[in-house]
Protein backbone atom coordinates (compact mmCIF):
# COMPACT_ATOMS: atom_id res chain seq x y z
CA UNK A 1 86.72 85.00 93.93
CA UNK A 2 84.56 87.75 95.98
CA UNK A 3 87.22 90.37 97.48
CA UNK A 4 85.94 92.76 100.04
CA UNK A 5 86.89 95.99 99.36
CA UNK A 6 88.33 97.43 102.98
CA UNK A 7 86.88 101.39 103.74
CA UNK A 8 88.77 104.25 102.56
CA UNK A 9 89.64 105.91 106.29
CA UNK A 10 90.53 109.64 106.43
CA UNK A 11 93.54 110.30 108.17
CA UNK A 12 91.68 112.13 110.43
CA UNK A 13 89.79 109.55 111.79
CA UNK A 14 93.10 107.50 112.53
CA UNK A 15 95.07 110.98 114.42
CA UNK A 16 91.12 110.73 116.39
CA UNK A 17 91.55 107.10 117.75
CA UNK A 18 94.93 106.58 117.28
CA UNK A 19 96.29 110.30 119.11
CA UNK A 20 93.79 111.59 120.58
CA UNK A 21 91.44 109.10 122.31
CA UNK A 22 94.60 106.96 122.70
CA UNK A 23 96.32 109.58 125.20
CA UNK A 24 92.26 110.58 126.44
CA UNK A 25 92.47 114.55 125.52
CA UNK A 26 89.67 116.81 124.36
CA UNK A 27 89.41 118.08 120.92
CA UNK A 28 90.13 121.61 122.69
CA UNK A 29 92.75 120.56 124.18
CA UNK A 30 94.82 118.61 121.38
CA UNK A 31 93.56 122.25 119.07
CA UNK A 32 95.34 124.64 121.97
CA UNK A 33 98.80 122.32 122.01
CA UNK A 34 98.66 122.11 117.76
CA UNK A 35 98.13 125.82 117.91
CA UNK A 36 94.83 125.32 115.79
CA UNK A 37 91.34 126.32 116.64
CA UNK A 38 89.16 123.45 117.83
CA UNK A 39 86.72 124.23 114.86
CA UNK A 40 89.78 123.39 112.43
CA UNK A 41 90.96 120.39 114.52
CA UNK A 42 87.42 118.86 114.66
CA UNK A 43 86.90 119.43 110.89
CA UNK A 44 90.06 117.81 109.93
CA UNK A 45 88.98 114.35 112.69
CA UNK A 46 85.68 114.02 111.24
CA UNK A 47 86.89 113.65 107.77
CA UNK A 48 85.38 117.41 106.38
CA UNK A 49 89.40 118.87 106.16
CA UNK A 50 91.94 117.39 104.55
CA UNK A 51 95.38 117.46 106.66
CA UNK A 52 97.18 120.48 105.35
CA UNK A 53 101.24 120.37 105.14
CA UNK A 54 101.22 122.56 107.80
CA UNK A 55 99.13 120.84 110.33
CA UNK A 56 101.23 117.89 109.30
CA UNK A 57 104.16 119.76 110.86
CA UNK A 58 101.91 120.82 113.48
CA UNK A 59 100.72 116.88 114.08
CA UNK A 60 104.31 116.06 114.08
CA UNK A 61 105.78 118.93 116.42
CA UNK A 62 103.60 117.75 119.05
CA UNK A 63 103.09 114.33 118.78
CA UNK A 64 106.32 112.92 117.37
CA UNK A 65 106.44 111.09 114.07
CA UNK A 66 107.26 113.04 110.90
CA UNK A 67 105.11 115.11 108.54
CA UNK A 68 105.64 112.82 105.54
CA UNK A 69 103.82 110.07 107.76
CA UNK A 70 100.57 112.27 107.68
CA UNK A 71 101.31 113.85 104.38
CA UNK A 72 101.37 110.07 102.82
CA UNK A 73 98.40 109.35 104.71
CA UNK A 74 95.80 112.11 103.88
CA UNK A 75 97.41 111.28 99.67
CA UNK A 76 96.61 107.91 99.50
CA UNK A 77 93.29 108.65 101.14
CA UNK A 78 92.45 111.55 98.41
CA UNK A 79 94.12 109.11 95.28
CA UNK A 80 91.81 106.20 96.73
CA UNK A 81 88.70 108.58 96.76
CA UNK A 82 89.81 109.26 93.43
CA UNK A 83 90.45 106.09 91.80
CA UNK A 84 86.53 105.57 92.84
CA UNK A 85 85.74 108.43 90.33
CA UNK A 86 88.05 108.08 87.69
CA UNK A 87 86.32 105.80 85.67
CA UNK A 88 83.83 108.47 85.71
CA UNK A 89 85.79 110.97 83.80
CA UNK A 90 85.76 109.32 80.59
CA UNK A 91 89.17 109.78 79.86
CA UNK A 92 90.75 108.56 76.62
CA UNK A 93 94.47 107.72 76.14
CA UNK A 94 96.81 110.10 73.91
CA UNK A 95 98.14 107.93 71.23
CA UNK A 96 101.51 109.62 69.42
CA UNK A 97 101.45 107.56 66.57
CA UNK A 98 97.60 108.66 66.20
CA UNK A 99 98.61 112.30 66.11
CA UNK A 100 100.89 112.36 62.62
């Protein structure tokens, strides 16, 4: 059985379409009402930021929701991006009854 493996979306991307476009603002003017510089906001919607705790208050001042919403969001994207690594690391198990 062939699963397809659904895309790993920054939380960015979703406060983009979902926030943003949904309610038609600007970049600049979703930065000046989060109190962030557009540079900042536009680094965090195209995926090159991660969303900080404190922009997740920000996000959540402004918008409604709560912080953990985007904090939960922007871990499971980085453990995801993660888990697509880990195999990489070449990691080997500490065994106790090795040790004596």
């Amino acid at each position: 059985m062939h699963t397809k493996k659904m895309r790993n979306i920054h939380p960015g991307e979703i406060l983009k379409e979902e926030v943003i476009n949904a309610h038609d603002l600007t970049i600049t003017t979703a930065a000046a009402m989060l109190g962030v510089t557009r540079t900042t906001l536009s680094n965090v919607l195209n995926g090159k930021s991660d969303i900080s705790p404190e922009m997740c208050y920000r996000i959540a001042g402004v918008f409604g929701g709560t912080p953990d919403i985007w904090a939960h969001l922007q871990t499971k994207y980085n453990l995801r991006a993660m888990a697509d690594k880990a195999s990489q690391l070449k990691l080997i198990p500490y065994n106790v009854a090795v040790r004596a």
